[in-house]
PDB file of N, CA and C in Angstrom:
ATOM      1  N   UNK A   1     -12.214 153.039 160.186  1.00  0.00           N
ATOM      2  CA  UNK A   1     -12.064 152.611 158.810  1.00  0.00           C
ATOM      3  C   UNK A   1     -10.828 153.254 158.180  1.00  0.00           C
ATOM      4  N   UNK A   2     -10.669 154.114 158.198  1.00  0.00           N
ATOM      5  CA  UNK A   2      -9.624 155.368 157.640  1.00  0.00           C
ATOM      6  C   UNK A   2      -8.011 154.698 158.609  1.00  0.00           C
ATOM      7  N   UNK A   3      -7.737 154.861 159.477  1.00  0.00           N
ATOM      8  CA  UNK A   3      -7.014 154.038 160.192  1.00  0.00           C
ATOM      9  C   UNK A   3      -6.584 152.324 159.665  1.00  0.00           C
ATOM     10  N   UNK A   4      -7.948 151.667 159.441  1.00  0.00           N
ATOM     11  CA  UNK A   4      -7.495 150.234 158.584  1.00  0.00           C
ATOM     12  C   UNK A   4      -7.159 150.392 157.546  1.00  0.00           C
ATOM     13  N   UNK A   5      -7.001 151.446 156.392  1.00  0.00           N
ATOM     14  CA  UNK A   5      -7.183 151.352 154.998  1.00  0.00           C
ATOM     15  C   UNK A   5      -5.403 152.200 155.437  1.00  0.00           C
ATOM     16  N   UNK A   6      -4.875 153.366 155.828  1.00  0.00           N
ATOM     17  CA  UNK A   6      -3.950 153.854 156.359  1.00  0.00           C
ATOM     18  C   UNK A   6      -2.589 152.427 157.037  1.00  0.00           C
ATOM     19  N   UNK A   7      -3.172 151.229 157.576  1.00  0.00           N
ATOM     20  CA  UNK A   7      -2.628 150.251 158.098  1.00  0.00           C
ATOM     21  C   UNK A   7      -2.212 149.696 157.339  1.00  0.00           C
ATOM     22  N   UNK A   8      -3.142 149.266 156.108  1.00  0.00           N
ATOM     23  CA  UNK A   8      -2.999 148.111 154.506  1.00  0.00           C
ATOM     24  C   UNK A   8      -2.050 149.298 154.125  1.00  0.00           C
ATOM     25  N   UNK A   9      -2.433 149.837 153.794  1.00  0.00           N
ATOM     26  CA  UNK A   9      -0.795 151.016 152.795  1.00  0.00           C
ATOM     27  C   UNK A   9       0.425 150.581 153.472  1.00  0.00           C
ATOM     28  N   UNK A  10       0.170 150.488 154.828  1.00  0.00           N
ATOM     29  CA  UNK A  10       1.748 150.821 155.509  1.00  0.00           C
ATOM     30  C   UNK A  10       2.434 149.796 154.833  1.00  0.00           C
ATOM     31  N   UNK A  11       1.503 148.300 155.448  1.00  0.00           N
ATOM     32  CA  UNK A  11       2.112 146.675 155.280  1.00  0.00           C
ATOM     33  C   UNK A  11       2.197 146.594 153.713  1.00  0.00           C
ATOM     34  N   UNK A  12       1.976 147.510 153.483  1.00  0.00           N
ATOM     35  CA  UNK A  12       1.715 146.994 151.570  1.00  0.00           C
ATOM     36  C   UNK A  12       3.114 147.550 151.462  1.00  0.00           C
ATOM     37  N   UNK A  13       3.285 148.488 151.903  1.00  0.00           N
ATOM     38  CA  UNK A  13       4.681 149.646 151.680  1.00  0.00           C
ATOM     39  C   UNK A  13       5.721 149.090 151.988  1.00  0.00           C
ATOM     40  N   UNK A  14       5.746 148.423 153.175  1.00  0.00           N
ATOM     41  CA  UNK A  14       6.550 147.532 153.822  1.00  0.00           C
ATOM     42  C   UNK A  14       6.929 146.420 153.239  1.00  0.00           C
ATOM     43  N   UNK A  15       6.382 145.482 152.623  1.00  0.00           N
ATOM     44  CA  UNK A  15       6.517 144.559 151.772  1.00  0.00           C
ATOM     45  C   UNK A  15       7.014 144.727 150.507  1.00  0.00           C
ATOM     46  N   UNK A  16       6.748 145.949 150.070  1.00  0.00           N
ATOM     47  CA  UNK A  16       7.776 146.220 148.420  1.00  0.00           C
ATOM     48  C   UNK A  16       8.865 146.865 149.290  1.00  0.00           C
ATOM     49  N   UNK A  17       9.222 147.305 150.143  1.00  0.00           N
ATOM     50  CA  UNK A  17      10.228 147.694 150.420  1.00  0.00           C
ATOM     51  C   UNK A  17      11.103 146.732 150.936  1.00  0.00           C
ATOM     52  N   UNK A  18      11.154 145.746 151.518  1.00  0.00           N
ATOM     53  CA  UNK A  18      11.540 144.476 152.069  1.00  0.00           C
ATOM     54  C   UNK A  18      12.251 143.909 151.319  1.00  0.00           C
ATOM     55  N   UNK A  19      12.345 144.097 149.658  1.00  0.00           N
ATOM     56  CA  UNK A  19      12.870 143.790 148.827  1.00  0.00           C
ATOM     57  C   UNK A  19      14.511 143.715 148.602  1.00  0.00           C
ATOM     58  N   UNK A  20      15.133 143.216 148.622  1.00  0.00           N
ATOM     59  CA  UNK A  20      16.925 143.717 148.812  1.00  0.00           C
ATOM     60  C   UNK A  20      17.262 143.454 147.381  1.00  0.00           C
ATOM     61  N   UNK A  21      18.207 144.323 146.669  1.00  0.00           N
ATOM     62  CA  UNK A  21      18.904 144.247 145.574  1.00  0.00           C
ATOM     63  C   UNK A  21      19.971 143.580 146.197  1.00  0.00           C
ATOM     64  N   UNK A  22      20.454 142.506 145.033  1.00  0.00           N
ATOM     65  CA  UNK A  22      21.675 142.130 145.320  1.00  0.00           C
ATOM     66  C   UNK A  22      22.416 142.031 144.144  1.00  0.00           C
ATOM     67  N   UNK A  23      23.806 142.706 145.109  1.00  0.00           N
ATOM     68  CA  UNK A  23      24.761 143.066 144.278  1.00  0.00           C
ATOM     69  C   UNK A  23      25.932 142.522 143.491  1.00  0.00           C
ATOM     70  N   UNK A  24      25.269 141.305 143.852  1.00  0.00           N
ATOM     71  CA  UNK A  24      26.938 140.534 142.924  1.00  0.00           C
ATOM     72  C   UNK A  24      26.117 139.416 141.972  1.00  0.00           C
ATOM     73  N   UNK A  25      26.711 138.757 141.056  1.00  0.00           N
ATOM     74  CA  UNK A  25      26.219 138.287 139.960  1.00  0.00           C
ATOM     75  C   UNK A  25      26.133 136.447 140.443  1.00  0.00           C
ATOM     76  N   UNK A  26      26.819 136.319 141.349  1.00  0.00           N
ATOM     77  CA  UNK A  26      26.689 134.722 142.023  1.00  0.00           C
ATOM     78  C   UNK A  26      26.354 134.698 143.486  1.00  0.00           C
ATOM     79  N   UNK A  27      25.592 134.061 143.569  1.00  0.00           N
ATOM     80  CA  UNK A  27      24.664 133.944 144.781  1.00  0.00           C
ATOM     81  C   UNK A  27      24.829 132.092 145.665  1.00  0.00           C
ATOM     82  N   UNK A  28      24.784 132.231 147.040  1.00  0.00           N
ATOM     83  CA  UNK A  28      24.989 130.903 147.502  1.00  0.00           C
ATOM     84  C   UNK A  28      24.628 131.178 148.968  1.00  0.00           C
ATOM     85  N   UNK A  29      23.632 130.041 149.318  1.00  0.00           N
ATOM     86  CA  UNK A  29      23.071 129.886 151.068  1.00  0.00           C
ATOM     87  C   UNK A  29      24.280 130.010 152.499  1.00  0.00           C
ATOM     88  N   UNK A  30      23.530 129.854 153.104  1.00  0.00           N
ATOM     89  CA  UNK A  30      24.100 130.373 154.220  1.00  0.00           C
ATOM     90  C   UNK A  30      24.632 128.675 154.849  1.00  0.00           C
ATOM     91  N   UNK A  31      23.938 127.908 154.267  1.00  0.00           N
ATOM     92  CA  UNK A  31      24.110 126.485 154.198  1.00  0.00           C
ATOM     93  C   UNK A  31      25.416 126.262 153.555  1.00  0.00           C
ATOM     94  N   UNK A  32      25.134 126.321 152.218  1.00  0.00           N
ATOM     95  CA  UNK A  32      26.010 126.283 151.055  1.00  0.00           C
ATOM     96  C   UNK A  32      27.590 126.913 151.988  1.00  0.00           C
ATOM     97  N   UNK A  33      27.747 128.140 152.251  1.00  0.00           N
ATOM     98  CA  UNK A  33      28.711 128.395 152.932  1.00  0.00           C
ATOM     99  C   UNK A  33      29.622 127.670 153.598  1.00  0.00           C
ATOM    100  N   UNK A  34      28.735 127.281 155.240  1.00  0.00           N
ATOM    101  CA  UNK A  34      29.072 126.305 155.636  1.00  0.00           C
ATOM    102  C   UNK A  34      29.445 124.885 155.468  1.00  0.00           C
ATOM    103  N   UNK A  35      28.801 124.314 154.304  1.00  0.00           N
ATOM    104  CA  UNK A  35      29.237 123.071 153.992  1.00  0.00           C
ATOM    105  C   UNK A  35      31.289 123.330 153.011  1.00  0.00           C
ATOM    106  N   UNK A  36      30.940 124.637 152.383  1.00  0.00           N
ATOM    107  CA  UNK A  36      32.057 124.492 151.339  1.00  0.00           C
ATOM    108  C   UNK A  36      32.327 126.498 151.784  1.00  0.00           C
ATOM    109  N   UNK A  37      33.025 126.556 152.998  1.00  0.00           N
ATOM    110  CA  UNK A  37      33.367 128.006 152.237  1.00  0.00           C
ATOM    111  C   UNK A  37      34.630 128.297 150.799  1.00  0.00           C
ATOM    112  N   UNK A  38      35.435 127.409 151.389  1.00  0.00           N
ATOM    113  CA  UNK A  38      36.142 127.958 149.911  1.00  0.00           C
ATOM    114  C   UNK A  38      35.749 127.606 148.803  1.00  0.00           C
ATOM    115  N   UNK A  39      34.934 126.654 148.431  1.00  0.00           N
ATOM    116  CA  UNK A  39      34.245 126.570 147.440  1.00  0.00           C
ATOM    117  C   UNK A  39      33.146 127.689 146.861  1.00  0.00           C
ATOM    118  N   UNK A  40      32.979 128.064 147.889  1.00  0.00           N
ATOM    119  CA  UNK A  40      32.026 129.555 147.684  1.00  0.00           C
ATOM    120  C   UNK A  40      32.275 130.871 147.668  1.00  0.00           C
ATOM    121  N   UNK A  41      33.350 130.935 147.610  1.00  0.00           N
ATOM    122  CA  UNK A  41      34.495 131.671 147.417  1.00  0.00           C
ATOM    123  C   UNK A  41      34.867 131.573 146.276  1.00  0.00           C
ATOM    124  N   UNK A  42      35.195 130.550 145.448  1.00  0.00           N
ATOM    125  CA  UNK A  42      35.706 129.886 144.446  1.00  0.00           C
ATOM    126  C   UNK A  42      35.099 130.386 143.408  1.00  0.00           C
ATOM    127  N   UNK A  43      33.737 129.980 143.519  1.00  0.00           N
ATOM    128  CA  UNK A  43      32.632 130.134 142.931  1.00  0.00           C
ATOM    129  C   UNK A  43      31.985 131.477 142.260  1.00  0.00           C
ATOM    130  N   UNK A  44      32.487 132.529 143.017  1.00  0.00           N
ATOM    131  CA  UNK A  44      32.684 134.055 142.506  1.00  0.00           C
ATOM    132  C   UNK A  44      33.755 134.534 141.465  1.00  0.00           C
ATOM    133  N   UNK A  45      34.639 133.659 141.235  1.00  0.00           N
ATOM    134  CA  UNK A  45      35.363 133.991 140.552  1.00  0.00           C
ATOM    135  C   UNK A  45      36.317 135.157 141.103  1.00  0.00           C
ATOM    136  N   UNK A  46      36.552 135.327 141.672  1.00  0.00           N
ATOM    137  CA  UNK A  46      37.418 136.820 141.959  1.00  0.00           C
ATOM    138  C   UNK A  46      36.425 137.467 142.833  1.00  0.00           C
ATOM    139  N   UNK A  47      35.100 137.420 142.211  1.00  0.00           N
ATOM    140  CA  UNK A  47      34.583 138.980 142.583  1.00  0.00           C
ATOM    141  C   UNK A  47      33.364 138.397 143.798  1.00  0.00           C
ATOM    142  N   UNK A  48      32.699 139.260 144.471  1.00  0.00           N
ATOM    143  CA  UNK A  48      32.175 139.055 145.934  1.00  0.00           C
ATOM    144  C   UNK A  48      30.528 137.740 145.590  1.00  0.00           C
ATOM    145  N   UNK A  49      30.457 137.242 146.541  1.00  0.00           N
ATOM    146  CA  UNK A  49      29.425 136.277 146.478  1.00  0.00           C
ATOM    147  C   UNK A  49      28.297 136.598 146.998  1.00  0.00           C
ATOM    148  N   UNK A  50      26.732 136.998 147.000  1.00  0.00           N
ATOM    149  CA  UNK A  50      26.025 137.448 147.647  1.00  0.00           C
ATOM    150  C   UNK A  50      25.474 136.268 148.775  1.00  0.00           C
ATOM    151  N   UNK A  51      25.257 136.336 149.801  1.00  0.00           N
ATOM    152  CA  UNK A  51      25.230 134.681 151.069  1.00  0.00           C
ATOM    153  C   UNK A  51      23.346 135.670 151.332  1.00  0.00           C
ATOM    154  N   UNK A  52      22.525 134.474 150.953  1.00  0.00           N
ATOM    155  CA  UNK A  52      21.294 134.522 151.260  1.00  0.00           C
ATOM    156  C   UNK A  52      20.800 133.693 152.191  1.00  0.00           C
ATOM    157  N   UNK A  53      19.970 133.997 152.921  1.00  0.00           N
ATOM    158  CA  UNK A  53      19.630 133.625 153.909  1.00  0.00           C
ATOM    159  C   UNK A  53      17.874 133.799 153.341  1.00  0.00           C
ATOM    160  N   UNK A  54      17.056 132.772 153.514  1.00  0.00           N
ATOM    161  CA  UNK A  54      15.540 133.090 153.055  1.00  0.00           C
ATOM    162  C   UNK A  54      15.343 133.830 151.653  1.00  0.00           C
ATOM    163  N   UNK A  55      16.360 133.761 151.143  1.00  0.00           N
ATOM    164  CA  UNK A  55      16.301 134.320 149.730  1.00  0.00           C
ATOM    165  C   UNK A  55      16.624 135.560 150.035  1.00  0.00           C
ATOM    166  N   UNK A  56      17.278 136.427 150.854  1.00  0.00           N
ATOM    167  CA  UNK A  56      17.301 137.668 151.112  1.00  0.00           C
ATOM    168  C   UNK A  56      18.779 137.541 151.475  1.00  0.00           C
ATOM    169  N   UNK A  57      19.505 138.167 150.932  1.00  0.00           N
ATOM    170  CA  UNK A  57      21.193 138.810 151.224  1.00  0.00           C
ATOM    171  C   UNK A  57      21.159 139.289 152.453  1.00  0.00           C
ATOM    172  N   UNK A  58      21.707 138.430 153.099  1.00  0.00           N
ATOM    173  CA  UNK A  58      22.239 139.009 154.511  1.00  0.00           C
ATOM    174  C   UNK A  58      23.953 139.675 154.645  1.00  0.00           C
ATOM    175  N   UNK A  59      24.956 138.776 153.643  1.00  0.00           N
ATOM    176  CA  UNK A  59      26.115 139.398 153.481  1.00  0.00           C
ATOM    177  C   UNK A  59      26.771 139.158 152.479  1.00  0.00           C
ATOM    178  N   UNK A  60      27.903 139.626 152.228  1.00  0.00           N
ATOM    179  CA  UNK A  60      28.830 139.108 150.802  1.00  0.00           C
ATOM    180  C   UNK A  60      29.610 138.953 151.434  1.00  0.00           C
ATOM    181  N   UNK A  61      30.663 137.749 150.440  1.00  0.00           N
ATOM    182  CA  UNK A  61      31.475 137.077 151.124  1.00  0.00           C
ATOM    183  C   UNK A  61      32.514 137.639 150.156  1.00  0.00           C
ATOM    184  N   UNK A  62      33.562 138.262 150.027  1.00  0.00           N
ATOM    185  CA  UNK A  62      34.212 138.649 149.511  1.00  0.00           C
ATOM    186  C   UNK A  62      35.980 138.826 149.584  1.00  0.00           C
ATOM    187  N   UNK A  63      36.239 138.085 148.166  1.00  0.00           N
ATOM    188  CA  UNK A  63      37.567 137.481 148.458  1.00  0.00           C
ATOM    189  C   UNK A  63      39.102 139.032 148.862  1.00  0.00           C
ATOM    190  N   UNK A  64      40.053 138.379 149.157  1.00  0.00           N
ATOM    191  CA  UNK A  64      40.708 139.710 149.878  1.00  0.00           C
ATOM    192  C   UNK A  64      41.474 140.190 148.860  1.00  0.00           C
ATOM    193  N   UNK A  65      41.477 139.919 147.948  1.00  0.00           N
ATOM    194  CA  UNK A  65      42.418 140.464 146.513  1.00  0.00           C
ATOM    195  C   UNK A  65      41.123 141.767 146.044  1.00  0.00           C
ATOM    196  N   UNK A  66      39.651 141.316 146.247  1.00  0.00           N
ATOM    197  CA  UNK A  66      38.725 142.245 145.456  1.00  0.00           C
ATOM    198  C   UNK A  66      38.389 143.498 146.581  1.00  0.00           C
ATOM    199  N   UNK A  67      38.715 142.675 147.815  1.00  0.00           N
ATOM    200  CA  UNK A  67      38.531 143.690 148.889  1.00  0.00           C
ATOM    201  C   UNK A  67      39.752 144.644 148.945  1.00  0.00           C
ATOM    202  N   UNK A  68      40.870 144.413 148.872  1.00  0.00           N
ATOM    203  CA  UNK A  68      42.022 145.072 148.570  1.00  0.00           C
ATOM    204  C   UNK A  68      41.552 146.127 147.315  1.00  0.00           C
ATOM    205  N   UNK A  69      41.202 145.721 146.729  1.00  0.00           N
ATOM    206  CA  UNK A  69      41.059 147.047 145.172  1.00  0.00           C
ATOM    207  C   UNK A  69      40.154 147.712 145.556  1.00  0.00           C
ATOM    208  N   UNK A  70      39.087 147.291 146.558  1.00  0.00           N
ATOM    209  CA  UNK A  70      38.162 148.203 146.624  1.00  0.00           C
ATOM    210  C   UNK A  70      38.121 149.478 147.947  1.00  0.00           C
ATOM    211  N   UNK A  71      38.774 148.933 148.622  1.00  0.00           N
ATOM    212  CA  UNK A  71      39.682 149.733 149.676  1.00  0.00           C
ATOM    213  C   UNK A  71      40.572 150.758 148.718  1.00  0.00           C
ATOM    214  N   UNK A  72      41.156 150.404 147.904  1.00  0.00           N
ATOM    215  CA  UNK A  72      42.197 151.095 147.806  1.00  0.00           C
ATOM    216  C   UNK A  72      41.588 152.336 146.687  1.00  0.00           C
ATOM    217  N   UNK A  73      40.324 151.802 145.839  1.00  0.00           N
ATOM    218  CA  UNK A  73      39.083 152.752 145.196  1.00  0.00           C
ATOM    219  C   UNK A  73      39.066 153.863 146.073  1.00  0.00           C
ATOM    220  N   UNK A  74      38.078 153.426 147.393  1.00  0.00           N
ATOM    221  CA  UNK A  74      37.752 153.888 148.439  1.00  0.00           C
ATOM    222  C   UNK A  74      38.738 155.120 148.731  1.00  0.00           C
ATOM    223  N   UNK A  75      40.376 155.052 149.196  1.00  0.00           N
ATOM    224  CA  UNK A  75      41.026 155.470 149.542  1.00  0.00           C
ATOM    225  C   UNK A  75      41.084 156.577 148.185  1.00  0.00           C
ATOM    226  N   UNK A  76      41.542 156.351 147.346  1.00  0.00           N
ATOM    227  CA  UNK A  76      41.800 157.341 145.770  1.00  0.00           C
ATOM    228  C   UNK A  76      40.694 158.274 145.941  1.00  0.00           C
ATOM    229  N   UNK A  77      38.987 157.912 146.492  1.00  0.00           N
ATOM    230  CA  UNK A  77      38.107 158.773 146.123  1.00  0.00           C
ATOM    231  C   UNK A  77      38.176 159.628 147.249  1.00  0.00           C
ATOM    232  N   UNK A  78      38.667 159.526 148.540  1.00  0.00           N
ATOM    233  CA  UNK A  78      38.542 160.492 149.530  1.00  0.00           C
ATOM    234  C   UNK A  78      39.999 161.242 149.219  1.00  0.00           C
ATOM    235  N   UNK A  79      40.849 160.436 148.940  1.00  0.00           N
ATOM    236  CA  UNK A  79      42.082 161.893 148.595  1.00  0.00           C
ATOM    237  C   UNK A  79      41.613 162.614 147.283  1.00  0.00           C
ATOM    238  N   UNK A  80      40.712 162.622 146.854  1.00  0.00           N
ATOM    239  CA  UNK A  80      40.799 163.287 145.217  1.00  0.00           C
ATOM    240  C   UNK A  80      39.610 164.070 145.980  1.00  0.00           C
ATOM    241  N   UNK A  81      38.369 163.705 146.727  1.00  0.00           N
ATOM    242  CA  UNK A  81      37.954 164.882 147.483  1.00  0.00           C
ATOM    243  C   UNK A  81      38.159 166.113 148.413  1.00  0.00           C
ATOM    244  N   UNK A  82      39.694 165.380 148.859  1.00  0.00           N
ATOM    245  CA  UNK A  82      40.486 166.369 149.510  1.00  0.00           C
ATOM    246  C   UNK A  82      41.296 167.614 148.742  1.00  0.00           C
ATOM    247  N   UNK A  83      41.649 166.654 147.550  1.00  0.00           N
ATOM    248  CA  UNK A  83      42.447 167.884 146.747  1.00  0.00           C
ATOM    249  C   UNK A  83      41.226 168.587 146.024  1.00  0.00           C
ATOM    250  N   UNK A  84      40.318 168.526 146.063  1.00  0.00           N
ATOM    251  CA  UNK A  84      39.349 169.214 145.334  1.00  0.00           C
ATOM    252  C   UNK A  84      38.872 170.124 146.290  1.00  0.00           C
ATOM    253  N   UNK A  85      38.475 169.963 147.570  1.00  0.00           N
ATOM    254  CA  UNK A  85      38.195 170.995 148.268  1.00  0.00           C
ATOM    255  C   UNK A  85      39.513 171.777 148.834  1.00  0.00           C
ATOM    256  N   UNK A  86      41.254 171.304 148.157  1.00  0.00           N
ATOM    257  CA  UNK A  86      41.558 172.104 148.188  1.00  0.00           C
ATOM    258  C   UNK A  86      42.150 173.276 147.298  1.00  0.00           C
ATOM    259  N   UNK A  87      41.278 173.028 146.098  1.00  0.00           N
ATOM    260  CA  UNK A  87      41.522 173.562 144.661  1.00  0.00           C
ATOM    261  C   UNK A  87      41.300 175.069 144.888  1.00  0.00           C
ATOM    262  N   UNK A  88      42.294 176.163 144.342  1.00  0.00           N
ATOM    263  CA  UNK A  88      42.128 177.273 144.700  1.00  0.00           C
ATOM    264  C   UNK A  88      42.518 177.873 145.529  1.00  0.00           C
ATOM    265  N   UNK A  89      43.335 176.953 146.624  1.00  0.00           N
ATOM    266  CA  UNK A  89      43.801 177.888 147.966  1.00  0.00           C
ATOM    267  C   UNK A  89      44.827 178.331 147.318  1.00  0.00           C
ATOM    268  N   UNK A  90      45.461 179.203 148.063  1.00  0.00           N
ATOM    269  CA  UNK A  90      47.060 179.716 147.879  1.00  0.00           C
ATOM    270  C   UNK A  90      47.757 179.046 148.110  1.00  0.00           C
ATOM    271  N   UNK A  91      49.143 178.490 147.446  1.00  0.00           N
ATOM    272  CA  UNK A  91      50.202 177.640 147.447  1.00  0.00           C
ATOM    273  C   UNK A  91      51.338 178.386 148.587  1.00  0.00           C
ATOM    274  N   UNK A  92      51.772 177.751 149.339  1.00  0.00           N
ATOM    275  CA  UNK A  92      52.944 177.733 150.128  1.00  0.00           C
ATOM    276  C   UNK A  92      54.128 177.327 150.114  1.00  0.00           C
ATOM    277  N   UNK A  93      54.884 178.078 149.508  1.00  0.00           N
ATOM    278  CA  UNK A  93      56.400 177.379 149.963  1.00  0.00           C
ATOM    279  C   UNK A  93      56.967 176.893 150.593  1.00  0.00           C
ATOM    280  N   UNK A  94      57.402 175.749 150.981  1.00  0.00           N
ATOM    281  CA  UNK A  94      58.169 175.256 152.222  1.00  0.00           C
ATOM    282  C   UNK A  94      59.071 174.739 151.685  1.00  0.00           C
ATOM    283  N   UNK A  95      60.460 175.124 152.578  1.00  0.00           N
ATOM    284  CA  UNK A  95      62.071 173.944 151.901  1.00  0.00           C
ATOM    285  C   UNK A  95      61.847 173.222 153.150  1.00  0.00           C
ATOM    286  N   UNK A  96      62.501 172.337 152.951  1.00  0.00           N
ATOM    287  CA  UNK A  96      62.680 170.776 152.950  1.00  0.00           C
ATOM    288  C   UNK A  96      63.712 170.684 154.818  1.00  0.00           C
ATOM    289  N   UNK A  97      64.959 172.227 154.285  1.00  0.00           N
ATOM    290  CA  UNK A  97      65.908 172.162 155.437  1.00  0.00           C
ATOM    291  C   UNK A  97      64.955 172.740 156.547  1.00  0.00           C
ATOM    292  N   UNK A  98      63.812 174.197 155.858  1.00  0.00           N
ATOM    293  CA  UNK A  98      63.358 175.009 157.414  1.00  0.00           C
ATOM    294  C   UNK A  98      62.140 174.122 158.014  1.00  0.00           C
ATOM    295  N   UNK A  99      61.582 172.939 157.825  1.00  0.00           N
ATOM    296  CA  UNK A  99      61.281 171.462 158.876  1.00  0.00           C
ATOM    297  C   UNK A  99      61.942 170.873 160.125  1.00  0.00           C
TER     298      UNK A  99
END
């Protein structure tokens, strides 16, 4: 008994978790895709398209101008973590000729 009631929790758990947020504000099938990708593309306006499959986001389709900015986000936040862990060291002189 303890074991079946332990089983229902899991599948119960499993099922709200199964849930996917999706992250972009326009949404279109996996169908839809295929019949019209640039139209579905289009359709985002600039910004990424969420592609559902069973009602569940399997990927975003995302145009290369928004992917470009977000790469380049990406890139700004790991150099600004770099200069931060290197905040505080001792500064070094180097000229330019002793290279």
């Amino acid at each position: 008994m303890k074991d079946a009631i332990i089983g229902a929790v899991n599948n119960a758990f499993k099922s709200i978790s199964m849930a996917n947020m999706i992250l972009a504000e326009t949404t279109a099938s996996v169908s839809e895709l295929k019949k019209d990708p640039m139209g579905t593309v289009s359709a985002g306006e600039g910004f990424p398209v969420a592609i559902l499959n069973r009602n569940q986001p399997v990927f975003y389709c995302v145009p290369a101008k928004a992917y470009e900015v977000l790469m380049n986000k990406l890139e700004d936040m790991e150099l600004n973590a770099v200069a931060d862990a290197r905040k505080g060291q001792a500064v070094v002189k180097v000229k330019l000729d002793a290279l």
